[in-house]
Protein backbone atom coordinates (compact mmCIF):
# COMPACT_ATOMS: atom_id res chain seq x y z
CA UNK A 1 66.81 84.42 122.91
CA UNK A 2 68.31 87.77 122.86
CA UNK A 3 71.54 86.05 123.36
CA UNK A 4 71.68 83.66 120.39
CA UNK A 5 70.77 86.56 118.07
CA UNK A 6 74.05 88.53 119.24
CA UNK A 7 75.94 85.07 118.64
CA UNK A 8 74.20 84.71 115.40
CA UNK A 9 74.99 88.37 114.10
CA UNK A 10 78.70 87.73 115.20
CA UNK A 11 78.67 84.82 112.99
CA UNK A 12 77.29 86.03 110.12
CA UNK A 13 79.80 88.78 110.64
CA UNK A 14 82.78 87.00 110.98
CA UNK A 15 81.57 85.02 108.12
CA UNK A 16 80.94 88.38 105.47
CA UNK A 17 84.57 89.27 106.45
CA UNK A 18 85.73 86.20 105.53
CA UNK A 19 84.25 86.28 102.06
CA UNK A 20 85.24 89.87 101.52
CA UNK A 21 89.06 88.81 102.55
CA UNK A 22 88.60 86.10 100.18
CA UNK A 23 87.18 88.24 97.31
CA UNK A 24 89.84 90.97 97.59
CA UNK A 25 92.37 88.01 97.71
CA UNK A 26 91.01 86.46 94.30
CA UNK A 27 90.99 89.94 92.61
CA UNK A 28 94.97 90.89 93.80
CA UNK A 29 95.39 87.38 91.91
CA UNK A 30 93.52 88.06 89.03
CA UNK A 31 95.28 91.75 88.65
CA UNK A 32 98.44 89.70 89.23
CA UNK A 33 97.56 87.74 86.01
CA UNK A 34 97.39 90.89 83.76
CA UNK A 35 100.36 90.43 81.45
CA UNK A 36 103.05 93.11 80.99
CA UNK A 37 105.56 92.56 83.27
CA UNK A 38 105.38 93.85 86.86
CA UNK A 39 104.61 97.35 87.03
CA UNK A 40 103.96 99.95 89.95
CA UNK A 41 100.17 99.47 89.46
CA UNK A 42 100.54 95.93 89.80
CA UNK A 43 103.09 95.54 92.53
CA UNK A 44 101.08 98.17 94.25
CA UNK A 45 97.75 95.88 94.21
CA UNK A 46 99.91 92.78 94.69
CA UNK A 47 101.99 93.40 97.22
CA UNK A 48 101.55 91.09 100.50
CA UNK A 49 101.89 93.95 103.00
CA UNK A 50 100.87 91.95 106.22
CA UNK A 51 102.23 87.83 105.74
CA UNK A 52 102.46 85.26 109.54
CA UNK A 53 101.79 81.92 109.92
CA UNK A 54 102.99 78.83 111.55
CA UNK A 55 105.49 76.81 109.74
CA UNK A 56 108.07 77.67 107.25
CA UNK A 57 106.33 79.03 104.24
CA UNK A 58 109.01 80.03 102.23
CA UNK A 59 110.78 76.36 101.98
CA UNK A 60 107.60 74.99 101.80
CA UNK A 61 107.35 73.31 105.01
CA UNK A 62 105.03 73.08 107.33
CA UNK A 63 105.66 73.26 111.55
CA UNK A 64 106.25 68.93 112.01
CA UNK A 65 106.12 67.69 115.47
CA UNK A 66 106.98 64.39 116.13
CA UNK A 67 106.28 62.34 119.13
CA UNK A 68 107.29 58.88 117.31
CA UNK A 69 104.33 56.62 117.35
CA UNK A 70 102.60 59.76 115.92
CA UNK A 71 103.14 62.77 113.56
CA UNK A 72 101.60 66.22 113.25
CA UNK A 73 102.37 68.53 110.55
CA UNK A 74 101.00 71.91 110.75
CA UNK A 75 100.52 75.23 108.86
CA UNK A 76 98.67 78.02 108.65
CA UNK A 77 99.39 81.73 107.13
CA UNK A 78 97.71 84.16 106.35
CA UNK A 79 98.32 87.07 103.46
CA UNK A 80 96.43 90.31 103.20
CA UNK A 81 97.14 92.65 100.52
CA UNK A 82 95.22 95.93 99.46
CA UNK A 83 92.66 93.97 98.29
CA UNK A 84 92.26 92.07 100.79
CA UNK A 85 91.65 95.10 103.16
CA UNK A 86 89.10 96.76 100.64
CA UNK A 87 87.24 93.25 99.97
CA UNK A 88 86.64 93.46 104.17
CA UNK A 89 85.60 97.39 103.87
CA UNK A 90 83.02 96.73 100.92
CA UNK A 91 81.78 93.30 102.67
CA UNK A 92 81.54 95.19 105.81
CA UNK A 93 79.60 98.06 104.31
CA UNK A 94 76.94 95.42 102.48
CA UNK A 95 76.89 93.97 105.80
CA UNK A 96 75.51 97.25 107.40
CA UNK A 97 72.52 97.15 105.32
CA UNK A 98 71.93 93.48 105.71
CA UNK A 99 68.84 92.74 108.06
């Protein structure tokens, strides 16, 4: 029993980061939205600081392997700005209260 409530307290963990990276993510957009040109406020809010993935993100195309009678195309990235590291501070923080 005392095993399946460590695994369940890692999930729910994993799962409050998550949302807090996703949070943080959706407010660098919205900040990004703010009209008046880019700015140091804004580029420093903005600003993809840590960017990998698999595949070619920047043309648009994803990692494609081919073994003829069947096709794969993958890609994954991941982007963390500012935000995105705050959003998992502040999740992490409600998290430490949650029971």
């Amino acid at each position: 029993m005392a095993v399946l409530m460590k695994e369940r307290n890692f999930l729910t963990l994993v799962l409050v980061v998550i949302v807090g990276i996703l949070i943080g993510s959706y407010l660098g957009t919205l900040i990004g939205l703010i009209p008046g040109g880019p700015n140091v406020v804004k580029t420093f809010f903005t600003y993809n600081f840590i960017s990998f993935g698999i595949g070619d993100f920047v043309n648009n195309k994803p990692l494609l392997i081919d073994l003829d009678a069947i096709k794969f195309q993958l890609g994954f990235q991941l982007k963390f700005n500012l935000l995105s590291i705050i959003g998992i501070f502040v999740s992490l923080y409600f998290f430490r209260w949650y029971k």
